[in-house]
PDB file of N, CA and C in Angstrom:
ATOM      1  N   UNK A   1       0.845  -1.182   0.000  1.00  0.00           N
ATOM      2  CA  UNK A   1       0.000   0.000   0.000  1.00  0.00           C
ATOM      3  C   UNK A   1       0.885   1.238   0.000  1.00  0.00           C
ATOM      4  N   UNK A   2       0.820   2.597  -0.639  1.00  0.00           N
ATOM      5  CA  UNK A   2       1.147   3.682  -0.532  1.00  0.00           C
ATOM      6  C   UNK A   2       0.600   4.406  -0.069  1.00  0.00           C
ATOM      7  N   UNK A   3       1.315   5.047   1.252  1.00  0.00           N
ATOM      8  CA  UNK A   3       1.382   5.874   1.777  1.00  0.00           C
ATOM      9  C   UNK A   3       1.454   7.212   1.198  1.00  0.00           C
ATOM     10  N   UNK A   4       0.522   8.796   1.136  1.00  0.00           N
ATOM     11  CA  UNK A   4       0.669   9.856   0.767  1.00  0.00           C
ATOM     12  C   UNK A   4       1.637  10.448   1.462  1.00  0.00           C
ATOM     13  N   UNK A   5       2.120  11.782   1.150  1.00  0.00           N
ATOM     14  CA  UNK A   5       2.706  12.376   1.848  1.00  0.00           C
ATOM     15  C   UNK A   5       1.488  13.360   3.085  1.00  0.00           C
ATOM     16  N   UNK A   6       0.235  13.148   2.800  1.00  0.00           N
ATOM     17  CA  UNK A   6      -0.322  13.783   3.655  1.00  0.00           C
ATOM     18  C   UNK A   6      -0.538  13.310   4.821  1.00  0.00           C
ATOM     19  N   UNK A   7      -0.938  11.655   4.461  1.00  0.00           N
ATOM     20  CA  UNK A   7      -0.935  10.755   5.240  1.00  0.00           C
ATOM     21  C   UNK A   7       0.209  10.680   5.991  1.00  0.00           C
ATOM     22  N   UNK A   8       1.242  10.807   5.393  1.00  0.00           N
ATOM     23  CA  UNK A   8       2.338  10.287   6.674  1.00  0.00           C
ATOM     24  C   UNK A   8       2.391  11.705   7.687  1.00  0.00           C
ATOM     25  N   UNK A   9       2.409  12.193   7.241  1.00  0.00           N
ATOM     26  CA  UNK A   9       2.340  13.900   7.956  1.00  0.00           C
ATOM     27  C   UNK A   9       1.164  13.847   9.234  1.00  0.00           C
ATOM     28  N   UNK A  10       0.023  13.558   8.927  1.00  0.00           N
ATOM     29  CA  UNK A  10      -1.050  12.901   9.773  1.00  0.00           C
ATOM     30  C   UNK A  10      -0.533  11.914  10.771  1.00  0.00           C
ATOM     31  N   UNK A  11       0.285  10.842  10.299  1.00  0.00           N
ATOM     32  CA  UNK A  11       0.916   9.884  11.473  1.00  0.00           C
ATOM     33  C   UNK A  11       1.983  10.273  12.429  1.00  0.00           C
ATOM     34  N   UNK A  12       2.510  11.654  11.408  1.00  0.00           N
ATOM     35  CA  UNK A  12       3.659  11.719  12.614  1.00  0.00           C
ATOM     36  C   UNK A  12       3.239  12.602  14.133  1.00  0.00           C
ATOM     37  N   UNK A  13       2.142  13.622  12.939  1.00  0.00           N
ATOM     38  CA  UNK A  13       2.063  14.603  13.942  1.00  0.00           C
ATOM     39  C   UNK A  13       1.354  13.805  15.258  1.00  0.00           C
ATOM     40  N   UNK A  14       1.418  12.959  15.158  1.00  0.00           N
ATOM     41  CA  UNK A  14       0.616  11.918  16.536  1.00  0.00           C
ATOM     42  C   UNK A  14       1.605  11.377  17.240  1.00  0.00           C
ATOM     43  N   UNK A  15       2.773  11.424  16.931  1.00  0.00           N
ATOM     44  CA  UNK A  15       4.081  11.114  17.817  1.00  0.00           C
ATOM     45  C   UNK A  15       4.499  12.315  18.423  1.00  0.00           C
ATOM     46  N   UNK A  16       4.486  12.151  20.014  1.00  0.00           N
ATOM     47  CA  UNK A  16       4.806  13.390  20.423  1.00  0.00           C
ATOM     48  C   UNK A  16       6.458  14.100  20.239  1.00  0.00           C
ATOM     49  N   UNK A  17       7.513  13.462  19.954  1.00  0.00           N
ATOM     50  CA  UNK A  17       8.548  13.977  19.558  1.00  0.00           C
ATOM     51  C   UNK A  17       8.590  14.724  18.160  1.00  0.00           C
ATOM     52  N   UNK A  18       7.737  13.608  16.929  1.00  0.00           N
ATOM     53  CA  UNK A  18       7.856  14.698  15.885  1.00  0.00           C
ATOM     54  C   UNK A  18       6.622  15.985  15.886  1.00  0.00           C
ATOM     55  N   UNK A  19       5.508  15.863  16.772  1.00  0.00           N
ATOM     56  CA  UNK A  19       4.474  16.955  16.751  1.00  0.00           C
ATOM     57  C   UNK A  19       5.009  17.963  17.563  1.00  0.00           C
ATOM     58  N   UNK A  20       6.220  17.647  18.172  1.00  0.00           N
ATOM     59  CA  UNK A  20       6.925  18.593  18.733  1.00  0.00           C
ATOM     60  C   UNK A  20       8.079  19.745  18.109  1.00  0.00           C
ATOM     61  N   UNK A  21       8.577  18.675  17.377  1.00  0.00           N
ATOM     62  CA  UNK A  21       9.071  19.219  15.805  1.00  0.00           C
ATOM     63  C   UNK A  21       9.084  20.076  15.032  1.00  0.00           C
ATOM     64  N   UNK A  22       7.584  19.949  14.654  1.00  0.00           N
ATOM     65  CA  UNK A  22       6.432  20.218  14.043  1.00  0.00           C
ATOM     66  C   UNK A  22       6.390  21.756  14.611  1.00  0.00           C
ATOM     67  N   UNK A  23       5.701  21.601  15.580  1.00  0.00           N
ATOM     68  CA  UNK A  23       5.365  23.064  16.458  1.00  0.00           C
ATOM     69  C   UNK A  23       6.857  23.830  16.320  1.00  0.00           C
ATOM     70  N   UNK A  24       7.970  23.002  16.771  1.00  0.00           N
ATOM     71  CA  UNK A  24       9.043  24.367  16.920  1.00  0.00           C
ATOM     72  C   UNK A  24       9.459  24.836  15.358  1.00  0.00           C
ATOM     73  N   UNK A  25       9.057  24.299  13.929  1.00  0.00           N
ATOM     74  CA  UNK A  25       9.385  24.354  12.854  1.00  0.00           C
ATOM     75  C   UNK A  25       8.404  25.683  12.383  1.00  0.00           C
ATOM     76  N   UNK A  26       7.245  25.786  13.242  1.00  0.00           N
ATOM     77  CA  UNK A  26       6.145  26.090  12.569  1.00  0.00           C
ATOM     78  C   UNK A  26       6.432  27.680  12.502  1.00  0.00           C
ATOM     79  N   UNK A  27       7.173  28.514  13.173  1.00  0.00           N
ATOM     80  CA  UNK A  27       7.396  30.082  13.011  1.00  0.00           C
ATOM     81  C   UNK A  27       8.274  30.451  11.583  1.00  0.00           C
ATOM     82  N   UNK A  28       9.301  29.396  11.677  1.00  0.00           N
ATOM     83  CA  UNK A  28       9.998  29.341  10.371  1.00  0.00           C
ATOM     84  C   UNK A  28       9.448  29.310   9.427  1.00  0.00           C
ATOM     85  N   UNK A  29       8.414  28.094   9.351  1.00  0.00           N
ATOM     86  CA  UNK A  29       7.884  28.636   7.881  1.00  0.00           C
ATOM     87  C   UNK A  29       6.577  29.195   7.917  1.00  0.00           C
ATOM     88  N   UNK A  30       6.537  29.602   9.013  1.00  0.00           N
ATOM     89  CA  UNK A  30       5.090  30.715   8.545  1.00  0.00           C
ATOM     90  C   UNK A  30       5.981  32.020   7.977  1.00  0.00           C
ATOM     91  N   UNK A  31       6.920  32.232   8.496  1.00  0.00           N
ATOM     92  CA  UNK A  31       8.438  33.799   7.672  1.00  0.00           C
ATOM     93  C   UNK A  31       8.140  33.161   7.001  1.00  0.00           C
ATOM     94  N   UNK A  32       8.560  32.113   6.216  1.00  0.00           N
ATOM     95  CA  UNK A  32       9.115  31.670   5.001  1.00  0.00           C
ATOM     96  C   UNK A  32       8.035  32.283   3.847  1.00  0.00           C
ATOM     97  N   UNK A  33       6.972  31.397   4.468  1.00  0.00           N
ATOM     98  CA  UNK A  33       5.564  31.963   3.577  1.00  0.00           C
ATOM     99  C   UNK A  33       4.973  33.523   3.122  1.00  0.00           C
ATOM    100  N   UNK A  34       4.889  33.911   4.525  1.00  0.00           N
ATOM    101  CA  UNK A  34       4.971  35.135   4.397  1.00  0.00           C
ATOM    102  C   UNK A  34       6.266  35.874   3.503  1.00  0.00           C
ATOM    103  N   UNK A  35       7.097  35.717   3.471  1.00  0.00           N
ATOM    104  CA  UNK A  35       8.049  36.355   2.950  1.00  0.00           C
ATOM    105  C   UNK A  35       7.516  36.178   1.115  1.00  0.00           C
ATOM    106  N   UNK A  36       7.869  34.923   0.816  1.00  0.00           N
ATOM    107  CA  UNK A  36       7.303  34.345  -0.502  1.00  0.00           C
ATOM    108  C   UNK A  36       6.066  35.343  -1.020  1.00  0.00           C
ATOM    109  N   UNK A  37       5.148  35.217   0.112  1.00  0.00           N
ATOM    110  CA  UNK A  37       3.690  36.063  -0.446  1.00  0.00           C
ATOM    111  C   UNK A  37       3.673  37.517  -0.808  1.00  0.00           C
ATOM    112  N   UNK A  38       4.625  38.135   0.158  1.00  0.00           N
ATOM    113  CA  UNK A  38       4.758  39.133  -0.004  1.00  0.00           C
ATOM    114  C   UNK A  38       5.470  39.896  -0.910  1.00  0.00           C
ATOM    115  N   UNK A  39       6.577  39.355  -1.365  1.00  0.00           N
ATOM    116  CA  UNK A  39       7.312  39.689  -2.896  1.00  0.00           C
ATOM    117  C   UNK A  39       6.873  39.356  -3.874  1.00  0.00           C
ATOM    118  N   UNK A  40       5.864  38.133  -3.896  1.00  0.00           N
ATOM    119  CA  UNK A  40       4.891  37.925  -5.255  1.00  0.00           C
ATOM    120  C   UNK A  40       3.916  39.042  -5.446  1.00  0.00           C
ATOM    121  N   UNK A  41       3.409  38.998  -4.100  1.00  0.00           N
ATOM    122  CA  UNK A  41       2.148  39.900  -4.350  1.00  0.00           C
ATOM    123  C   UNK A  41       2.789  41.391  -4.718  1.00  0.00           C
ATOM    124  N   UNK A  42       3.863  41.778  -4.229  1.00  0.00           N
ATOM    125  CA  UNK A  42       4.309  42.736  -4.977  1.00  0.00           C
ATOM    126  C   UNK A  42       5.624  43.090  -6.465  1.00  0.00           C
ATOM    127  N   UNK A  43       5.351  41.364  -7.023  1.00  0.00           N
ATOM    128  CA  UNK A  43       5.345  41.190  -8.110  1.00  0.00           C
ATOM    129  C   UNK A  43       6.965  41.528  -8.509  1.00  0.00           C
ATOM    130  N   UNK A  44       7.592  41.037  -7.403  1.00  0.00           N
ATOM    131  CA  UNK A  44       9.143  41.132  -7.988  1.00  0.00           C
ATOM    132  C   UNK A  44       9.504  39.296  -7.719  1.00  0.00           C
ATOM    133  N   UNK A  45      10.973  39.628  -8.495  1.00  0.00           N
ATOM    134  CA  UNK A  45      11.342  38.182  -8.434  1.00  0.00           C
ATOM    135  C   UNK A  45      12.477  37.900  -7.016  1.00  0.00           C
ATOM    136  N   UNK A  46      13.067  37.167  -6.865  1.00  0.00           N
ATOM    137  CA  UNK A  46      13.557  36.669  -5.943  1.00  0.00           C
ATOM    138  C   UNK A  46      14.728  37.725  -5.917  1.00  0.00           C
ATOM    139  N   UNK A  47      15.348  37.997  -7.102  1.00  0.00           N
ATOM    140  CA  UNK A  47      16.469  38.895  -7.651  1.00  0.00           C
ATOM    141  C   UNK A  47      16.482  40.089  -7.036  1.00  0.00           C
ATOM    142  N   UNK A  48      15.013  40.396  -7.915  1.00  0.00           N
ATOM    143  CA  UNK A  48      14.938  41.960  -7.679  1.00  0.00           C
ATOM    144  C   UNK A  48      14.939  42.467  -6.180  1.00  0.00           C
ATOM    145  N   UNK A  49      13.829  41.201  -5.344  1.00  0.00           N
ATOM    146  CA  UNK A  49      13.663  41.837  -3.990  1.00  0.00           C
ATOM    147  C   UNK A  49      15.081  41.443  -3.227  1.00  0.00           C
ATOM    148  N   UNK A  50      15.786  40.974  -3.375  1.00  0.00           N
ATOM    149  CA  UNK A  50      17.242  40.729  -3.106  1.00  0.00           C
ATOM    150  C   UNK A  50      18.162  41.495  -3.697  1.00  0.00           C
ATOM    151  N   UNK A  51      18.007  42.493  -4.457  1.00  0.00           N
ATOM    152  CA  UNK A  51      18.607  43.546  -4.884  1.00  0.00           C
ATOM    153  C   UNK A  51      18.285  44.846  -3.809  1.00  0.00           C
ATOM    154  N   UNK A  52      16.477  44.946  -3.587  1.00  0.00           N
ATOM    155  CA  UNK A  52      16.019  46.138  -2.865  1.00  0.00           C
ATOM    156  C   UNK A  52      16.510  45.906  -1.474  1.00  0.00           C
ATOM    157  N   UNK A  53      16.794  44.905  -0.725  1.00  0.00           N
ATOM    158  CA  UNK A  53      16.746  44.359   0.675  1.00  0.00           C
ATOM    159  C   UNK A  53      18.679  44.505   0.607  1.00  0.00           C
ATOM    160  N   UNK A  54      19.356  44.135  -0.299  1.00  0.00           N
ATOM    161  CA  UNK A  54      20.798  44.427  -0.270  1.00  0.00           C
ATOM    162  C   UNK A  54      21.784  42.921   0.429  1.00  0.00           C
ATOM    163  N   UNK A  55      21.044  41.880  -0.405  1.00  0.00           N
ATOM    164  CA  UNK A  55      21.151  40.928  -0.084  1.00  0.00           C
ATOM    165  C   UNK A  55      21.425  39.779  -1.395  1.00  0.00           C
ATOM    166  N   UNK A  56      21.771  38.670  -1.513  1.00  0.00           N
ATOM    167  CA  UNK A  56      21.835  37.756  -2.275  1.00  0.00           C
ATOM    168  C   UNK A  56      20.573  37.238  -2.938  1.00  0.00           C
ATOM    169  N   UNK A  57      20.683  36.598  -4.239  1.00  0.00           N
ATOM    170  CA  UNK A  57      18.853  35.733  -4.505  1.00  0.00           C
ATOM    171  C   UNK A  57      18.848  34.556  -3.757  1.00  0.00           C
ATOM    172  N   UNK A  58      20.493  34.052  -3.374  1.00  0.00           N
ATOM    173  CA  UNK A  58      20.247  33.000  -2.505  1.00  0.00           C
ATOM    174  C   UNK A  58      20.028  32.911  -1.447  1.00  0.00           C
ATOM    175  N   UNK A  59      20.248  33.892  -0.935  1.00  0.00           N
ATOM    176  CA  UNK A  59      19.699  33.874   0.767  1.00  0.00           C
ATOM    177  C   UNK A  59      17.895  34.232   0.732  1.00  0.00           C
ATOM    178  N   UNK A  60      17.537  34.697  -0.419  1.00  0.00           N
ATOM    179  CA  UNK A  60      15.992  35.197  -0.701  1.00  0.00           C
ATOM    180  C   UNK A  60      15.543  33.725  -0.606  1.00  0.00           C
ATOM    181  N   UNK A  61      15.726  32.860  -1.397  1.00  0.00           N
ATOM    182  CA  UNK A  61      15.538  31.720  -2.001  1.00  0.00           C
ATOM    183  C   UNK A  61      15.551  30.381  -0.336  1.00  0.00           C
ATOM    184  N   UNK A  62      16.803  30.757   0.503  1.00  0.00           N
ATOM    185  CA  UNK A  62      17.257  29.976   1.457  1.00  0.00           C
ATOM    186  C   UNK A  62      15.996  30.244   2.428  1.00  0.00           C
ATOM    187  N   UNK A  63      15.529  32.017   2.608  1.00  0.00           N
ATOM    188  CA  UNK A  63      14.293  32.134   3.284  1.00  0.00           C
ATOM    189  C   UNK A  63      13.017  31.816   2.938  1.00  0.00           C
ATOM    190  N   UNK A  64      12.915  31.461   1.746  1.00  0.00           N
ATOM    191  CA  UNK A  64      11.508  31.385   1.385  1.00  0.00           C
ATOM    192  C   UNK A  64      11.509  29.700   1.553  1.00  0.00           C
ATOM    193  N   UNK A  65      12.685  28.950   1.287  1.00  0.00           N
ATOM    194  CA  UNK A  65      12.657  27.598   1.951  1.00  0.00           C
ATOM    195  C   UNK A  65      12.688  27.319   3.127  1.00  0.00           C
ATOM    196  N   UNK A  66      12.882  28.381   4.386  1.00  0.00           N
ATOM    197  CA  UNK A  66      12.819  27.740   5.118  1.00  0.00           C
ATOM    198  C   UNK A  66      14.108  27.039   5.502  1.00  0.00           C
ATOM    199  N   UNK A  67      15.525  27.521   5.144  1.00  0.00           N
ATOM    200  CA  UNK A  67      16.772  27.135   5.140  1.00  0.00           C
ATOM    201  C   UNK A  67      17.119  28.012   6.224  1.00  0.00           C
ATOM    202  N   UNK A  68      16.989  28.769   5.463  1.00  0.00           N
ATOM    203  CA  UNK A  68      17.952  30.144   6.001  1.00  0.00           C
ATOM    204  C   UNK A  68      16.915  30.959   7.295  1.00  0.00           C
ATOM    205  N   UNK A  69      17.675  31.420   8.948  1.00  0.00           N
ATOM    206  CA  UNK A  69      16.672  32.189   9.708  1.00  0.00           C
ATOM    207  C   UNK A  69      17.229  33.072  10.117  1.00  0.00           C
ATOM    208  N   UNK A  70      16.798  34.758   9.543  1.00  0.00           N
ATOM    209  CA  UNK A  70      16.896  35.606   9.078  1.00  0.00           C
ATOM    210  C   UNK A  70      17.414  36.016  10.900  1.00  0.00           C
ATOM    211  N   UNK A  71      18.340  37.381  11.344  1.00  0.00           N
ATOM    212  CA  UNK A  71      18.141  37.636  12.346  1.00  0.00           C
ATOM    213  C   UNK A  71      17.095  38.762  12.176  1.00  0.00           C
ATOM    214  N   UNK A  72      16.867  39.616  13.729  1.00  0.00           N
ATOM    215  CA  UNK A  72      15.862  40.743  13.581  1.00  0.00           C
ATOM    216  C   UNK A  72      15.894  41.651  12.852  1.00  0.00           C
ATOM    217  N   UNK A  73      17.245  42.232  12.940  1.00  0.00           N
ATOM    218  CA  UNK A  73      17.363  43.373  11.799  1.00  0.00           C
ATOM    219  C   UNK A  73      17.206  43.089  10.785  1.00  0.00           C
ATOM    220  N   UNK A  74      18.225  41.997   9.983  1.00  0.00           N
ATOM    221  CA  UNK A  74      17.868  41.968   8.313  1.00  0.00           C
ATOM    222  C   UNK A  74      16.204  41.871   8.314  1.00  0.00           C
ATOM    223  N   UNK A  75      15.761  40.643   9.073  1.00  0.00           N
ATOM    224  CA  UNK A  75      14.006  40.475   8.914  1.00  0.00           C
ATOM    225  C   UNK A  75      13.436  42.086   8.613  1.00  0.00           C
ATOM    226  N   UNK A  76      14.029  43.009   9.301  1.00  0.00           N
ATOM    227  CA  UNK A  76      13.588  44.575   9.240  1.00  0.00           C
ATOM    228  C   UNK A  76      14.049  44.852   8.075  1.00  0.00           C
ATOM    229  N   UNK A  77      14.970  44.956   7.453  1.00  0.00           N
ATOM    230  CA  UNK A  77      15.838  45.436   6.075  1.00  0.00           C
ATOM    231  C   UNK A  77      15.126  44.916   5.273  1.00  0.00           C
ATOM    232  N   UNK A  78      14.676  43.687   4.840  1.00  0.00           N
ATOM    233  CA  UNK A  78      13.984  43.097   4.311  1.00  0.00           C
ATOM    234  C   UNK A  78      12.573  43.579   4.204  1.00  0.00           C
ATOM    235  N   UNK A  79      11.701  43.707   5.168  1.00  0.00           N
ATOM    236  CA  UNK A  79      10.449  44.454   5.124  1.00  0.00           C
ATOM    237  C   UNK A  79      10.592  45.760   4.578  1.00  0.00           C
ATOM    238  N   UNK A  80      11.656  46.979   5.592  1.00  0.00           N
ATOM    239  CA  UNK A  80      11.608  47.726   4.641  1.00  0.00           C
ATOM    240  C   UNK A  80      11.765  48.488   3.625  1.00  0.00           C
ATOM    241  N   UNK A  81      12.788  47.376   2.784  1.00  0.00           N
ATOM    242  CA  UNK A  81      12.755  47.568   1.345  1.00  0.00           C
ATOM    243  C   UNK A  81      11.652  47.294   0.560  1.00  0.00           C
ATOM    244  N   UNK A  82      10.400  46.411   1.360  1.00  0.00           N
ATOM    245  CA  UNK A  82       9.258  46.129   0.772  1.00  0.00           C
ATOM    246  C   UNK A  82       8.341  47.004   0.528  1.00  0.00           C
ATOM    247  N   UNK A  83       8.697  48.568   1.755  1.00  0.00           N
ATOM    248  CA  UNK A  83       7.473  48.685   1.937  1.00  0.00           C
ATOM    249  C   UNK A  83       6.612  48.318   2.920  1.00  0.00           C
ATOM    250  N   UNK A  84       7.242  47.755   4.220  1.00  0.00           N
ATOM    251  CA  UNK A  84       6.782  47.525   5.187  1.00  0.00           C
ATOM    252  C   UNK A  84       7.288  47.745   6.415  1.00  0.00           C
ATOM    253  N   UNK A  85       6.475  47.496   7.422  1.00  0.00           N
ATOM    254  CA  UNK A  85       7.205  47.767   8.781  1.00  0.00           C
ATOM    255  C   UNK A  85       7.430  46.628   9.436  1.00  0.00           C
ATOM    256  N   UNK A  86       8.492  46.453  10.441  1.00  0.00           N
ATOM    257  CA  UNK A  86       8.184  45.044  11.028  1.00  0.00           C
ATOM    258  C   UNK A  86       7.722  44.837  12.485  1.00  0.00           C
ATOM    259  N   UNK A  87       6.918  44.487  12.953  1.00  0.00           N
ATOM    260  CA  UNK A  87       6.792  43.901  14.007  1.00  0.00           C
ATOM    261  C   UNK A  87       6.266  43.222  14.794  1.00  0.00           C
ATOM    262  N   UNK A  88       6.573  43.049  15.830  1.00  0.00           N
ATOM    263  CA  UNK A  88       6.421  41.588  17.001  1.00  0.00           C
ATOM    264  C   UNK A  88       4.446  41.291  17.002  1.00  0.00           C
ATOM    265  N   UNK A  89       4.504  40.182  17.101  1.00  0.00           N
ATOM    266  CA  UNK A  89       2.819  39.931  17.816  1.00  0.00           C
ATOM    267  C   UNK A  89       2.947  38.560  17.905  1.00  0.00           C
ATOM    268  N   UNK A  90       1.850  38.149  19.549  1.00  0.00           N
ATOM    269  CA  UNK A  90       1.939  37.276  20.091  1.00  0.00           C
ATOM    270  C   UNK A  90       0.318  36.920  20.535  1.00  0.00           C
ATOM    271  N   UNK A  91       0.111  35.834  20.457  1.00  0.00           N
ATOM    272  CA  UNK A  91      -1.210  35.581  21.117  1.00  0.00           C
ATOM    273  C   UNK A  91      -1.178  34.093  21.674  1.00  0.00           C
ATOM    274  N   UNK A  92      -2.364  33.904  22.761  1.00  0.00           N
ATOM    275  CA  UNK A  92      -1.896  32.487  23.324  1.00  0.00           C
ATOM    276  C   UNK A  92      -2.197  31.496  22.127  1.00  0.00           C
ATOM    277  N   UNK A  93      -1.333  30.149  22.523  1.00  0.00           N
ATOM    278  CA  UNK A  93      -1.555  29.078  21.977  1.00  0.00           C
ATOM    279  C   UNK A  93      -2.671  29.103  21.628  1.00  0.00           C
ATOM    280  N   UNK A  94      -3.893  28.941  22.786  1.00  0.00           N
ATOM    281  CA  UNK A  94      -5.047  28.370  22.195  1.00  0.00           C
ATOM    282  C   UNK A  94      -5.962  29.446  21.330  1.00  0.00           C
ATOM    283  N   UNK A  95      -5.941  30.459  21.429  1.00  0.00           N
ATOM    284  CA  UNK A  95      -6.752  30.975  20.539  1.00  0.00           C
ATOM    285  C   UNK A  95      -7.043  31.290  19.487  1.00  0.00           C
ATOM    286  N   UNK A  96      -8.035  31.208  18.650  1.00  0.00           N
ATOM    287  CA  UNK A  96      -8.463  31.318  17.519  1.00  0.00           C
ATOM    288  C   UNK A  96      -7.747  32.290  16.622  1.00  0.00           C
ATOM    289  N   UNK A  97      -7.396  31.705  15.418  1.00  0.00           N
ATOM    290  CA  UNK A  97      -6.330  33.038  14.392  1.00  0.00           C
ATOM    291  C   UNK A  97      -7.306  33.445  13.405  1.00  0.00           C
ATOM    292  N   UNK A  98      -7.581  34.974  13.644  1.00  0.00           N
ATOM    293  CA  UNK A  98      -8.506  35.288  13.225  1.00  0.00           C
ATOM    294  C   UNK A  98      -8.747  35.158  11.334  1.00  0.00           C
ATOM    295  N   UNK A  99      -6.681  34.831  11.047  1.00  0.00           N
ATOM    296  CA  UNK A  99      -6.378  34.959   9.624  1.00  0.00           C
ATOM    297  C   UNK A  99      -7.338  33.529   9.144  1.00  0.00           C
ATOM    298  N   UNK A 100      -7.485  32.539  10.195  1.00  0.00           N
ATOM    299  CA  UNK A 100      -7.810  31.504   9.575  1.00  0.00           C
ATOM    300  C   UNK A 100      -9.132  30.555  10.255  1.00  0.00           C
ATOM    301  N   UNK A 101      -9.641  31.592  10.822  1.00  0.00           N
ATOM    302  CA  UNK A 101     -11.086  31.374  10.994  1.00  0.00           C
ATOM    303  C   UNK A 101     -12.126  31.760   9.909  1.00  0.00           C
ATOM    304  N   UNK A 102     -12.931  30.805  10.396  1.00  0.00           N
ATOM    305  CA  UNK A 102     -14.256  30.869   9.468  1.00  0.00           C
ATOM    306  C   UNK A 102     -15.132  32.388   8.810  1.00  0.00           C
ATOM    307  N   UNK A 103     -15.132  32.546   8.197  1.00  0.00           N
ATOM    308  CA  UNK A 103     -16.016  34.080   7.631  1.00  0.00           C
ATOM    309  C   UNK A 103     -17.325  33.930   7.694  1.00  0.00           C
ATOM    310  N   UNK A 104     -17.905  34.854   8.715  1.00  0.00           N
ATOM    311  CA  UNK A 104     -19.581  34.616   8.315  1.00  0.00           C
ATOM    312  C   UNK A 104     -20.278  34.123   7.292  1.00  0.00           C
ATOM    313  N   UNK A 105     -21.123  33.466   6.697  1.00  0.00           N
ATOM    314  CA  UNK A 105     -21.681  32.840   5.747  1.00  0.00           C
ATOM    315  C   UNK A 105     -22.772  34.328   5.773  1.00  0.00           C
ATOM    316  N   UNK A 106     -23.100  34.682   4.213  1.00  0.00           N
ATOM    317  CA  UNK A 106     -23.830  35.338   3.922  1.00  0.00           C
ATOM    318  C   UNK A 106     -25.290  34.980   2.704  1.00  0.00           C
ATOM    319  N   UNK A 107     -25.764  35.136   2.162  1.00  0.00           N
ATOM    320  CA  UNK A 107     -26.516  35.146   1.070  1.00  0.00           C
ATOM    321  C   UNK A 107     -25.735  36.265   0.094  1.00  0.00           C
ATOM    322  N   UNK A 108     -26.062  35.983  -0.811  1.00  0.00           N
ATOM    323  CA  UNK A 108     -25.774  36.595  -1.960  1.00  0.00           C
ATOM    324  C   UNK A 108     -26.346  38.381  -2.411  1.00  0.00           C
ATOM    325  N   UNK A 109     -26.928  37.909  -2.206  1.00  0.00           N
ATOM    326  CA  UNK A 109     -27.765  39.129  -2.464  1.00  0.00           C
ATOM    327  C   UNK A 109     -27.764  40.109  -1.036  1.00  0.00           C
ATOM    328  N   UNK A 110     -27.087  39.778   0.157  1.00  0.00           N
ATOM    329  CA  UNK A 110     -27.542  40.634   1.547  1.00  0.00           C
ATOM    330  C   UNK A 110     -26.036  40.970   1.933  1.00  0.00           C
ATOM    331  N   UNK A 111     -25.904  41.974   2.816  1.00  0.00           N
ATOM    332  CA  UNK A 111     -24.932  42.759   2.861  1.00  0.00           C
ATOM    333  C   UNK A 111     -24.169  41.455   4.117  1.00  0.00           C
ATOM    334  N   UNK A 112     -22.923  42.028   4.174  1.00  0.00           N
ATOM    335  CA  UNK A 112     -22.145  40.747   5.603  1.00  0.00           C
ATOM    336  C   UNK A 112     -22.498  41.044   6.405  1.00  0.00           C
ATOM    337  N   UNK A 113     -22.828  40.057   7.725  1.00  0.00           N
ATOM    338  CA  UNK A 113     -23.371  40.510   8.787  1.00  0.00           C
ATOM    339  C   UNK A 113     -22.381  41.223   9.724  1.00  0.00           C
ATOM    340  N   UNK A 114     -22.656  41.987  10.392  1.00  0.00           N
ATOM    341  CA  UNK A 114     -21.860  42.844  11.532  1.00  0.00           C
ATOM    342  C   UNK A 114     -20.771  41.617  12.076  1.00  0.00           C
ATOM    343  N   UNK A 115     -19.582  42.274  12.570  1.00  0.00           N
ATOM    344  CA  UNK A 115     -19.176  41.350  13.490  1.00  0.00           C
ATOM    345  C   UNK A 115     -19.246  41.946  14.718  1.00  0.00           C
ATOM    346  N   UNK A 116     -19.215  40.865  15.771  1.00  0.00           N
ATOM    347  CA  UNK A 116     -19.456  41.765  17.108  1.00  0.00           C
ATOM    348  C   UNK A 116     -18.440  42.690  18.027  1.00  0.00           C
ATOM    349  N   UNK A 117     -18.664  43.641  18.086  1.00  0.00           N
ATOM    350  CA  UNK A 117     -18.264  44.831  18.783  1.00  0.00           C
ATOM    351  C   UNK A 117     -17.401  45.757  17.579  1.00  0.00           C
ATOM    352  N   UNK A 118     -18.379  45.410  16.517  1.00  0.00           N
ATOM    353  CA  UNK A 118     -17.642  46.426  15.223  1.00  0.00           C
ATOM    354  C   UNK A 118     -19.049  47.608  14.735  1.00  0.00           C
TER     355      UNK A 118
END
């Protein structure tokens, strides 16, 4: 039988050493992602934004894999050659991320419903 790669990902994260892994991996590549998203969406290549930031395409390339972990400042140099600012935010473990919670369900035709205390 073959095993997916989603599937195995599913088995490990149930071992508490690699779901542990897992969790300490997980800031790295949320940068990573973010970084990636953010030079696409502003439509340069790995080059260019490694030209504006004053840096290599390979170290662009090393961060967007998830190789390379940027210290604070460059992470700052990097933003703001983007066009951005950088900084800190923290919320507990357990609570809900608002980036990736559910969106009110609407009808089509009716405006979104309020959210509460807006």
């Amino acid at each position: 039988m073959t095993t997916t790669f989603e599937e195995l990902v599913t088995v490990l994260e149930h071992e508490p050493a690699t779901a542990e892994r897992i969790a300490d991996l997980a800031p790295s590549r949320e940068l990573a992602l973010m970084l990636a998203r953010l030079r696409m969406d502003l439509g340069l290549t790995q080059a260019e934004f490694a030209r504006r930031a004053g840096v290599s395409q390979a170290y662009i390339s090393q961060l967007e894999s998830g190789i390379a972990n940027p210290s604070i400042q460059k992470l700052g140099r990097l933003l703001r050659s983007a066009g951005f600012v950088f900084e800190f935010s923290a919320r507990p473990a357990n609570a809900v991320d608002a980036r990736r919670a559910p969106k009110p369900a609407t009808a089509p035709d009716q405006p979104p419903l309020a959210q509460p205390g807006g």
